[in-house]
C-alpha atoms as a PDB file:
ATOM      1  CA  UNK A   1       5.739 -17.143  23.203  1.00  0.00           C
ATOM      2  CA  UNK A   2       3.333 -18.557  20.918  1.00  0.00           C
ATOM      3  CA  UNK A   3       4.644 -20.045  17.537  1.00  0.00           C
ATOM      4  CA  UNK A   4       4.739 -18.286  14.663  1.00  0.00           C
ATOM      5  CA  UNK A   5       3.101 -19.881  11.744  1.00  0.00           C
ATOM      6  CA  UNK A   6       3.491 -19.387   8.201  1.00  0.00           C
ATOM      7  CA  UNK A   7       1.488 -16.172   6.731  1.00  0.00           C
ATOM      8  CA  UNK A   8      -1.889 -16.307   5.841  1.00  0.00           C
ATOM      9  CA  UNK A   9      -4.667 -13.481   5.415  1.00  0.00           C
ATOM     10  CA  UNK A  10      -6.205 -15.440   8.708  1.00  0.00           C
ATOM     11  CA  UNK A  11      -3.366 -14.458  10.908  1.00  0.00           C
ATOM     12  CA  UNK A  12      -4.188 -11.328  13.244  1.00  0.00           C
ATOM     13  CA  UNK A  13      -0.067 -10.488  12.530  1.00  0.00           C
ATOM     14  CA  UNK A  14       2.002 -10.443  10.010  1.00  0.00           C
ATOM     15  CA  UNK A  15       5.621  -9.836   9.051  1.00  0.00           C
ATOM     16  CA  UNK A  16       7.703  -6.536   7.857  1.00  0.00           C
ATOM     17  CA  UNK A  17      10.727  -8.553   5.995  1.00  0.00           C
ATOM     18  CA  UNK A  18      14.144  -6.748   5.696  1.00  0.00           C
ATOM     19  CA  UNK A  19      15.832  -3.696   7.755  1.00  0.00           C
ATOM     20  CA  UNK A  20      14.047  -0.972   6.047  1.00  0.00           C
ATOM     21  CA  UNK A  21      10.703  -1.557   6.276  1.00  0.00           C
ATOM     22  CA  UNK A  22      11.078  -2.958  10.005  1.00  0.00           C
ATOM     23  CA  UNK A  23      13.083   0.382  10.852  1.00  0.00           C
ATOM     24  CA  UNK A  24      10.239   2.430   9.291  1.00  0.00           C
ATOM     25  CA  UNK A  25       7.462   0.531  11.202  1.00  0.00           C
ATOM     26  CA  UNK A  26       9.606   1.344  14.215  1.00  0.00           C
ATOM     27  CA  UNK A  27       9.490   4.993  13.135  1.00  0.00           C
ATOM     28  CA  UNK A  28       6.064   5.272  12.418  1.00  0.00           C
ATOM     29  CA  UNK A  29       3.941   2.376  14.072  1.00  0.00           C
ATOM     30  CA  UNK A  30       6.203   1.050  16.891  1.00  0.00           C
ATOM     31  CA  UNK A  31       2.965   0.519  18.848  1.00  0.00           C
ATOM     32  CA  UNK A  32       2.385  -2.687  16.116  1.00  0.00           C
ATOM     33  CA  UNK A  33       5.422  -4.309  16.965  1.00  0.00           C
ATOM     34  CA  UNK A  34       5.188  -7.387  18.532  1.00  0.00           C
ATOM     35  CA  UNK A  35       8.522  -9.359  18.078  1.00  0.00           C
ATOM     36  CA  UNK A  36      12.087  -8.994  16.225  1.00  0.00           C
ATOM     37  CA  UNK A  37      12.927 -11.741  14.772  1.00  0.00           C
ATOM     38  CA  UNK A  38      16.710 -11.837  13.971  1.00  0.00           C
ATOM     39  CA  UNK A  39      19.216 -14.071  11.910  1.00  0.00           C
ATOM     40  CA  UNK A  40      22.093 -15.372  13.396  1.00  0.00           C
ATOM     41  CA  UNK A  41      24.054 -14.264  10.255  1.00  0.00           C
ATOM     42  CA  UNK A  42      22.830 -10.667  10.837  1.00  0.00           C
ATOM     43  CA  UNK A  43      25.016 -10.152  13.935  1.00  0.00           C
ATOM     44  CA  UNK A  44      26.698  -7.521  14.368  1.00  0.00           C
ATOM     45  CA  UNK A  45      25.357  -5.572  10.966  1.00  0.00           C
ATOM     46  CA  UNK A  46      24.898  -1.864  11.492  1.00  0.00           C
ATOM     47  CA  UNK A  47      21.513  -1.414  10.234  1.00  0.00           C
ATOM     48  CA  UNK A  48      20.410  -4.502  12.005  1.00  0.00           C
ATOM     49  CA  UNK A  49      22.319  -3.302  15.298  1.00  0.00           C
ATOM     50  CA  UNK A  50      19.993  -0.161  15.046  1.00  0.00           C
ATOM     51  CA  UNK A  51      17.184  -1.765  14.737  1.00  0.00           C
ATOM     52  CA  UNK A  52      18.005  -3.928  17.728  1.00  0.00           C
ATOM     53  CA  UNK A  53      18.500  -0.923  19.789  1.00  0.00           C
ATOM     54  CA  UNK A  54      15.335   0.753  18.766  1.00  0.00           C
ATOM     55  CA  UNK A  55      13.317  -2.309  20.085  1.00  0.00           C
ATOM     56  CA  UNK A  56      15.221  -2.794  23.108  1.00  0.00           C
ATOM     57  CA  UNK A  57      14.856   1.231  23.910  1.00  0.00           C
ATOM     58  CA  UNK A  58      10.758  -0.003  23.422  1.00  0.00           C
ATOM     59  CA  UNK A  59      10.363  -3.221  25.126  1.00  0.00           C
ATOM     60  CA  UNK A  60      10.071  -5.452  22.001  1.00  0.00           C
ATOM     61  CA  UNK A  61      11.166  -8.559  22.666  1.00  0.00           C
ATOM     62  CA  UNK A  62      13.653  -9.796  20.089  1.00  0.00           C
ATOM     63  CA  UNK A  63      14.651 -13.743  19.480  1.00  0.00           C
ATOM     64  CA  UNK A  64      16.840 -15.716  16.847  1.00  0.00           C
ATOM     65  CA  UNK A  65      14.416 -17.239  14.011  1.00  0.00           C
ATOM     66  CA  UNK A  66      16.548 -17.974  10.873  1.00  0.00           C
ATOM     67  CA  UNK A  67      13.999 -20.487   9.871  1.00  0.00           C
ATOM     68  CA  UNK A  68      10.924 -17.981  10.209  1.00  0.00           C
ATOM     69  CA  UNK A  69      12.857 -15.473   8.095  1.00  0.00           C
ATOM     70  CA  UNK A  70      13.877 -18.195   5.698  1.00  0.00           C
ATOM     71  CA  UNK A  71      10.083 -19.453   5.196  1.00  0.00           C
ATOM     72  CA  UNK A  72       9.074 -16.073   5.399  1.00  0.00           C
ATOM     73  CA  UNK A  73      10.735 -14.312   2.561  1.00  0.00           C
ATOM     74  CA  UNK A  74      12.541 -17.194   0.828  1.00  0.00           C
ATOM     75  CA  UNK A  75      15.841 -15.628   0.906  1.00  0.00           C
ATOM     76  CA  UNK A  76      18.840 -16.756   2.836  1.00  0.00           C
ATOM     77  CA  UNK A  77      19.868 -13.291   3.670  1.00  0.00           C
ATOM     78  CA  UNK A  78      16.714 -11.660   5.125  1.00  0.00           C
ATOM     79  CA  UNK A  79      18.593 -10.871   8.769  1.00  0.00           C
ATOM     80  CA  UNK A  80      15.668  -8.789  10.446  1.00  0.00           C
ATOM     81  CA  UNK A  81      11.736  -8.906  10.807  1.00  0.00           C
ATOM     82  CA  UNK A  82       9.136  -7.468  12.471  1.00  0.00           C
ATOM     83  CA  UNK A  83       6.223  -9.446  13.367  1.00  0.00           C
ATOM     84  CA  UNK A  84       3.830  -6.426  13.890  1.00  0.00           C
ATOM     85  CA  UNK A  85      -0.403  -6.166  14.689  1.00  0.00           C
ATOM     86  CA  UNK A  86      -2.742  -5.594  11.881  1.00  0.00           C
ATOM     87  CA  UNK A  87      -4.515  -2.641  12.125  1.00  0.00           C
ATOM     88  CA  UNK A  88      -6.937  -0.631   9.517  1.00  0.00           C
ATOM     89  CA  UNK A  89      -7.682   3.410  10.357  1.00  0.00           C
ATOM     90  CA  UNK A  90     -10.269   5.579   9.249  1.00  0.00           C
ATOM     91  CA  UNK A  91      -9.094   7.639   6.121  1.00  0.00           C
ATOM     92  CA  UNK A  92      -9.384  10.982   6.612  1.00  0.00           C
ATOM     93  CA  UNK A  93     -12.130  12.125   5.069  1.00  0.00           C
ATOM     94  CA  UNK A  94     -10.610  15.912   4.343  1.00  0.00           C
ATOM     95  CA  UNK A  95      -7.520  14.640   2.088  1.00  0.00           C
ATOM     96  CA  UNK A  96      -7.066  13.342  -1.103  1.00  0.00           C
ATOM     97  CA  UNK A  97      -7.557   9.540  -1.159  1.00  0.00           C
ATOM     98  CA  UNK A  98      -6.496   6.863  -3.832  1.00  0.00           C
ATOM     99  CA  UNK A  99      -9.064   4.033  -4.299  1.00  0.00           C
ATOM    100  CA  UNK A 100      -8.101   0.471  -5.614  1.00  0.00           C
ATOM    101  CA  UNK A 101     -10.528  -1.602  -6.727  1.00  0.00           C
ATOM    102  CA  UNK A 102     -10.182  -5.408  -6.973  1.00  0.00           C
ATOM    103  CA  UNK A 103      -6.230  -5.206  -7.259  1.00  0.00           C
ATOM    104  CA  UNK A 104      -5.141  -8.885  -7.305  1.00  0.00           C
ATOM    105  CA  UNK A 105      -1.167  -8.554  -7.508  1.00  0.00           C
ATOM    106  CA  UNK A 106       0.452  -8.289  -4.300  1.00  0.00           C
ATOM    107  CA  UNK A 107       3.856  -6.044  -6.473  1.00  0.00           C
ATOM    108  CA  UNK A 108       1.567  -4.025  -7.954  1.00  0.00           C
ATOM    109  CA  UNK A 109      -0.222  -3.067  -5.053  1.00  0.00           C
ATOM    110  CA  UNK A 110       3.405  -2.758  -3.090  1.00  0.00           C
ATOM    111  CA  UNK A 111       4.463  -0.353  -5.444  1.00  0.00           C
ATOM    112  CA  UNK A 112       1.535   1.859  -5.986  1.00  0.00           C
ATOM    113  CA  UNK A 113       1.404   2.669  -2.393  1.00  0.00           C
ATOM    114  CA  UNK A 114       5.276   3.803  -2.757  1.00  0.00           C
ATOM    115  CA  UNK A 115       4.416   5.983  -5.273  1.00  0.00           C
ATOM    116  CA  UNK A 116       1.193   7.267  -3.890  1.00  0.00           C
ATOM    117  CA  UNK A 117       2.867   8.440  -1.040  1.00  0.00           C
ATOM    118  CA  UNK A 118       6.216   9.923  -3.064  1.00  0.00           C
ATOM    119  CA  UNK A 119       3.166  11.938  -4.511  1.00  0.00           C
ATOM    120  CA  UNK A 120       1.633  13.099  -1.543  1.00  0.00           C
ATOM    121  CA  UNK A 121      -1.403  10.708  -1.323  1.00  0.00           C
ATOM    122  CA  UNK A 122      -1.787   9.172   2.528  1.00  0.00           C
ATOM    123  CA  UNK A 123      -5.208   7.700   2.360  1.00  0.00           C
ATOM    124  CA  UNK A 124      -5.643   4.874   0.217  1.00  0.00           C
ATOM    125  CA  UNK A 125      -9.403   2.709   0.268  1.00  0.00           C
ATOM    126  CA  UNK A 126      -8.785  -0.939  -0.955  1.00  0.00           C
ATOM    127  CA  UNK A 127     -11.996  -2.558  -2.542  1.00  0.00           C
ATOM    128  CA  UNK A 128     -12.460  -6.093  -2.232  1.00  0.00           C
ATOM    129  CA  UNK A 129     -11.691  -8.678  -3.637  1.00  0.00           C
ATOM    130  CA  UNK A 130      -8.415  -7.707  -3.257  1.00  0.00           C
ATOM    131  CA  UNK A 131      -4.885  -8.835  -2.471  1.00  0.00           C
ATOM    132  CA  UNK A 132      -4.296  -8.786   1.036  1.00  0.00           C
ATOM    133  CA  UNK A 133      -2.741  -5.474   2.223  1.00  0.00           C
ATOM    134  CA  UNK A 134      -0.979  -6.707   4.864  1.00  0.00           C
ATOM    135  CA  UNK A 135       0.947  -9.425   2.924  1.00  0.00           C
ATOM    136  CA  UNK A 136       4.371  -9.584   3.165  1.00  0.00           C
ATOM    137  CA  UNK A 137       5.492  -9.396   0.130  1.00  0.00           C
ATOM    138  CA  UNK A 138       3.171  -5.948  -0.026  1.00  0.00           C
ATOM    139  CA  UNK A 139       4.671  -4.879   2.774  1.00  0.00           C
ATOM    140  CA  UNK A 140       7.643  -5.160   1.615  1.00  0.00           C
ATOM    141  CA  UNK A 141       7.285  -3.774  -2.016  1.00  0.00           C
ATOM    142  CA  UNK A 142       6.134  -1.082  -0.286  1.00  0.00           C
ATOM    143  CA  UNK A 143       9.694   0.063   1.173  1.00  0.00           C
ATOM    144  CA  UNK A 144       7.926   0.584   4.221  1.00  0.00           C
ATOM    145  CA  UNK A 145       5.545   3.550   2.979  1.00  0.00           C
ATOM    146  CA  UNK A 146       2.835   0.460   4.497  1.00  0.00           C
ATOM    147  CA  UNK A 147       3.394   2.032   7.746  1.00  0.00           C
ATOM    148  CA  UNK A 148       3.480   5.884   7.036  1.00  0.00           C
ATOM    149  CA  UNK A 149      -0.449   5.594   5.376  1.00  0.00           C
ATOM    150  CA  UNK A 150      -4.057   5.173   6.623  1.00  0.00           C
ATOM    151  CA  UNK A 151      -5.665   2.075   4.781  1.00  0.00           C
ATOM    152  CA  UNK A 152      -9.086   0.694   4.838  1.00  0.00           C
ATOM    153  CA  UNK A 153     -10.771  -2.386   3.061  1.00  0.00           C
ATOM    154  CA  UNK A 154     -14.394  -2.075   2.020  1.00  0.00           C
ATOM    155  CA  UNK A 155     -16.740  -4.886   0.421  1.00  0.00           C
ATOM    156  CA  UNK A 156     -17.796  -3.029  -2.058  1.00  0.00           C
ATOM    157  CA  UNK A 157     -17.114   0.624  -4.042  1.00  0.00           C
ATOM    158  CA  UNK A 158     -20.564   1.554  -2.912  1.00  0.00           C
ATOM    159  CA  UNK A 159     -19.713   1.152   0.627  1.00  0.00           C
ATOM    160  CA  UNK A 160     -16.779   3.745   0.389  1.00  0.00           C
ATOM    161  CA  UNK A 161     -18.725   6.086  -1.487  1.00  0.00           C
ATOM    162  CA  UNK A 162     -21.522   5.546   1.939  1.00  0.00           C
ATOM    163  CA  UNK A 163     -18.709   6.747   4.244  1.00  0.00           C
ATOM    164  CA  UNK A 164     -16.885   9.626   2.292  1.00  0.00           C
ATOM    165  CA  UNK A 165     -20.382  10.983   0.121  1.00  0.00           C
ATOM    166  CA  UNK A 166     -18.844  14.749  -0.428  1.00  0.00           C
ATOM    167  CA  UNK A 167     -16.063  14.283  -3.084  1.00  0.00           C
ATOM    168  CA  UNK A 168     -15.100  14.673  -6.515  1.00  0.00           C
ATOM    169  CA  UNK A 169     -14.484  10.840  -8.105  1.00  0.00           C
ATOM    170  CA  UNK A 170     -12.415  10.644 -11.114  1.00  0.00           C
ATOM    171  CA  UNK A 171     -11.979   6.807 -12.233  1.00  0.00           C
ATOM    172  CA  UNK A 172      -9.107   5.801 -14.651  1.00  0.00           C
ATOM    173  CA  UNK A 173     -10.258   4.215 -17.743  1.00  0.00           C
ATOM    174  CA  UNK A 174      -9.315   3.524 -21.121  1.00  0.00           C
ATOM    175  CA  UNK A 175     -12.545   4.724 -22.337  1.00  0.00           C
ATOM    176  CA  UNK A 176     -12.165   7.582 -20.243  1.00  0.00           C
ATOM    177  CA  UNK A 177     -14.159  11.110 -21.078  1.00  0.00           C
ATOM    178  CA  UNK A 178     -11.721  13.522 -20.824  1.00  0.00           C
ATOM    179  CA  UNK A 179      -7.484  13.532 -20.837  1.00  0.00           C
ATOM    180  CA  UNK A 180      -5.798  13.222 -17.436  1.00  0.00           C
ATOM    181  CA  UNK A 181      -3.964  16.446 -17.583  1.00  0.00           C
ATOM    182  CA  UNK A 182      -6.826  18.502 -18.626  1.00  0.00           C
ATOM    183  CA  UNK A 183      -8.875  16.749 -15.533  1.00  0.00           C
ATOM    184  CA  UNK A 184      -5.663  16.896 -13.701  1.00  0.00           C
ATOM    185  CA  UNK A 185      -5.817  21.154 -13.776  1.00  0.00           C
ATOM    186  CA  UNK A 186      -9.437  21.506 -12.997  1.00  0.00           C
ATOM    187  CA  UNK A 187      -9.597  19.521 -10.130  1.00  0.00           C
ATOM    188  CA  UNK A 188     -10.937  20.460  -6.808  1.00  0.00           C
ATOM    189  CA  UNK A 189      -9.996  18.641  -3.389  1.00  0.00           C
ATOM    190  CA  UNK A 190     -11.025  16.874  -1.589  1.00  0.00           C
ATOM    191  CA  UNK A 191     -11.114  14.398  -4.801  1.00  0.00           C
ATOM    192  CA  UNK A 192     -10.641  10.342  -4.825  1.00  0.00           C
ATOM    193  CA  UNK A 193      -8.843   8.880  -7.988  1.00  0.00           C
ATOM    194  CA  UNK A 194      -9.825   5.377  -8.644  1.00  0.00           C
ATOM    195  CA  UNK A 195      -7.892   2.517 -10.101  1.00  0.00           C
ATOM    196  CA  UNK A 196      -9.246  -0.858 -11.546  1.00  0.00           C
ATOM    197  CA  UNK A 197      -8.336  -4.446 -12.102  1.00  0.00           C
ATOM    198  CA  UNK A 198      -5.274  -5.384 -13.373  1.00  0.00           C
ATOM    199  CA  UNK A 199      -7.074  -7.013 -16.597  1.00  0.00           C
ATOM    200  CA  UNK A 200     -10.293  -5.599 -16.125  1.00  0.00           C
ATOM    201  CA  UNK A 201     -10.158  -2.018 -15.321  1.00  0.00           C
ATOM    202  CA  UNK A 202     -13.080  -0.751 -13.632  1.00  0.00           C
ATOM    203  CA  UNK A 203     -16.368  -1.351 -15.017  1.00  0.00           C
ATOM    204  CA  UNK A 204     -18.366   0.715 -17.017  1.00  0.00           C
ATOM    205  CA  UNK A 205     -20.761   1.491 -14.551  1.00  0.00           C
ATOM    206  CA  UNK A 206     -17.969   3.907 -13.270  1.00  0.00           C
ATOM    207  CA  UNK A 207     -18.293   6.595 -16.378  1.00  0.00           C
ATOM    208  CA  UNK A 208     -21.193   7.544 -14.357  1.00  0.00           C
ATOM    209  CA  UNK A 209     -19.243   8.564 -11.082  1.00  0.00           C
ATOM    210  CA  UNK A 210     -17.742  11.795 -11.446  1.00  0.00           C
ATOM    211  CA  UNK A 211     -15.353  12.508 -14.254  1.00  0.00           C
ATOM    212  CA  UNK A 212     -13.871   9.837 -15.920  1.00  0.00           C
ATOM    213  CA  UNK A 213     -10.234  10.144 -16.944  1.00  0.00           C
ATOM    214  CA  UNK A 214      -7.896   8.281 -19.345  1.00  0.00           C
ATOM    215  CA  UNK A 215      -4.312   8.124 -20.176  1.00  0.00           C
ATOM    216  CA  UNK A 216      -2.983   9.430 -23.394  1.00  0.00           C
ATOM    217  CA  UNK A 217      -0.712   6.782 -24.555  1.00  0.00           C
ATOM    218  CA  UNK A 218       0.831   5.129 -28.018  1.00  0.00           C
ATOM    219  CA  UNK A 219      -1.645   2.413 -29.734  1.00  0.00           C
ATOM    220  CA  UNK A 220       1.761   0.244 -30.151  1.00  0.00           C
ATOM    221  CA  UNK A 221       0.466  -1.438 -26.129  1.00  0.00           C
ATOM    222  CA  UNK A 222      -2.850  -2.351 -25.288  1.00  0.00           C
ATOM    223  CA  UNK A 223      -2.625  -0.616 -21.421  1.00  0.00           C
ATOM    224  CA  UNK A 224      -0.361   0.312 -18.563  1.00  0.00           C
ATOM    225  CA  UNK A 225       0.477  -1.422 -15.922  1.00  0.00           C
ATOM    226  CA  UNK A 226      -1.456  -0.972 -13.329  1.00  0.00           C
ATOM    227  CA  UNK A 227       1.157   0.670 -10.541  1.00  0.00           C
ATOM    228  CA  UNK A 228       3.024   2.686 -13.963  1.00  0.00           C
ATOM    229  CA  UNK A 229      -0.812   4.119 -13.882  1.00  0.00           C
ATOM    230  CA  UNK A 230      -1.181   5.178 -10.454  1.00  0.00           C
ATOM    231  CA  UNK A 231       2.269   7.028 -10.544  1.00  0.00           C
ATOM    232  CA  UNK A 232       1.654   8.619 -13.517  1.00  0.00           C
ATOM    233  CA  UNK A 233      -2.128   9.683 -12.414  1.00  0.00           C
ATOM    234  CA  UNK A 234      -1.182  10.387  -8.861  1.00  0.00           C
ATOM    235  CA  UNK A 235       1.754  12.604  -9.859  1.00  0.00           C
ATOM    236  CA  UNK A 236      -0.360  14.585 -12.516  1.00  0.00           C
ATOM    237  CA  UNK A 237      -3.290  15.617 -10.155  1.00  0.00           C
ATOM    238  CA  UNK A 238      -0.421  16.657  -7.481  1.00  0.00           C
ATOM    239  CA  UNK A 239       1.569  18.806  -9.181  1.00  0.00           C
ATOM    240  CA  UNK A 240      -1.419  20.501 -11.581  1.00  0.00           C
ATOM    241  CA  UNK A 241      -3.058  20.958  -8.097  1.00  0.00           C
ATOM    242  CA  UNK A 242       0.400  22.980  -6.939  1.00  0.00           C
END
């Protein structure tokens, strides 16, 4: 088997760290799995005993590399990986989708896609430049929801509008039009919400696509953090829309 080198965006693999997001690829994507990588220390653990059996049961091959999961996830008690295929999918163009535009933290990106899917969202469009989405450490803030969505990258905002024309857009900005729970109870799917920068927000180009929304909040902070913004936005269009 080839060697495994140290993740990079260049890579066409990369690496679900830890038993729970390796046992939810398994679950969900088992036809990305390329190799279990085990620690010696792991032995024996239940979870990691499960996992071992779910690969076998498979045809995944499975070998000892304490060093890889060392390097990897720079912890000494990482006991299981996945080295798994990256893949994009089409998003399907008659659900809900969640667009992120030039998010540049890896955690923040992790945990939006958590929450989007606690909330019901399972197409998410990624607009570069971005973090990489198939990261580890995203992976892996993720707590495997990674593997239960459909992503896709696009160059630009312009090219996702191209491929999904026929939706309501509602972008998330301070400077927003209209309150999100207001916007929240009048909205008709299919709809995309859409997410900005980290310290930038979205441009202001963007109060001209569809209705723009913002968050009521206290003028003691200057914004929300940029997953705290997703949940909060992705939760109030899902259950207004119940």
């Amino acid at each position: 088997m080839p060697k495994l080198e140290p993740y990079s965006r260049k890579l066409p693999y990369s690496y679900a760290l830890g038993l729970f997001p390796s046992l939810t690829l398994m679950d969900e994507r088992p036809e990305l799995a390329m190799r279990l990588l085990l620690h010696p220390e792991g032995m024996g653990n239940e979870g990691v005993e499960k996992l071992r059996a779910r690969c076998r049961e498979l045809g995944v091959r499975e070998e000892e590399a304490g060093r890889v999961l060392r390097r990897e996830s720079k912890k000494d008690n990482c006991y299981a990986a996945l080295v798994f295929e990256k893949r994009e999918g089409d998003l399907d163009a008659d659900r809900n989708h969640a667009v992120l535009c030039q998010i540049s933290d890896g955690g923040n990106l992790g945990t939006a896609l958590r929450s989007l899917l606690g909330f019901g969202y399972e197409d998410v469009a990624l607009i570069r430049p971005c973090v990489d989405a198939f990261d580890p450490h995203v992976v892996r803030a993720s707590m495997g929801a990674f593997f239960r969505l459909r992503l896709r990258t696009f160059d630009t905002f312009a090219d996702y509008r191209a491929l999904y024309p026929h939706r309501a857009l509602y972008p998330f900005m301070l400077d927003g039009a209209k309150p999100l729970r207001e916007v929240a109870r009048a909205a008709q799917p299919p709809f995309s919400l859409v997410f900005g920068n980290e310290q930038t927000g979205l441009p202001h180009e963007f109060q001209t696509y569809g209705q723009s929304v913002f968050i009521p909040q206290s003028d003691k902070i200057d914004s929300l953090n940029l997953a705290v913004a997703v949940s909060i936005g992705a939760y109030a269009f899902a259950s207004e829309g119940r």
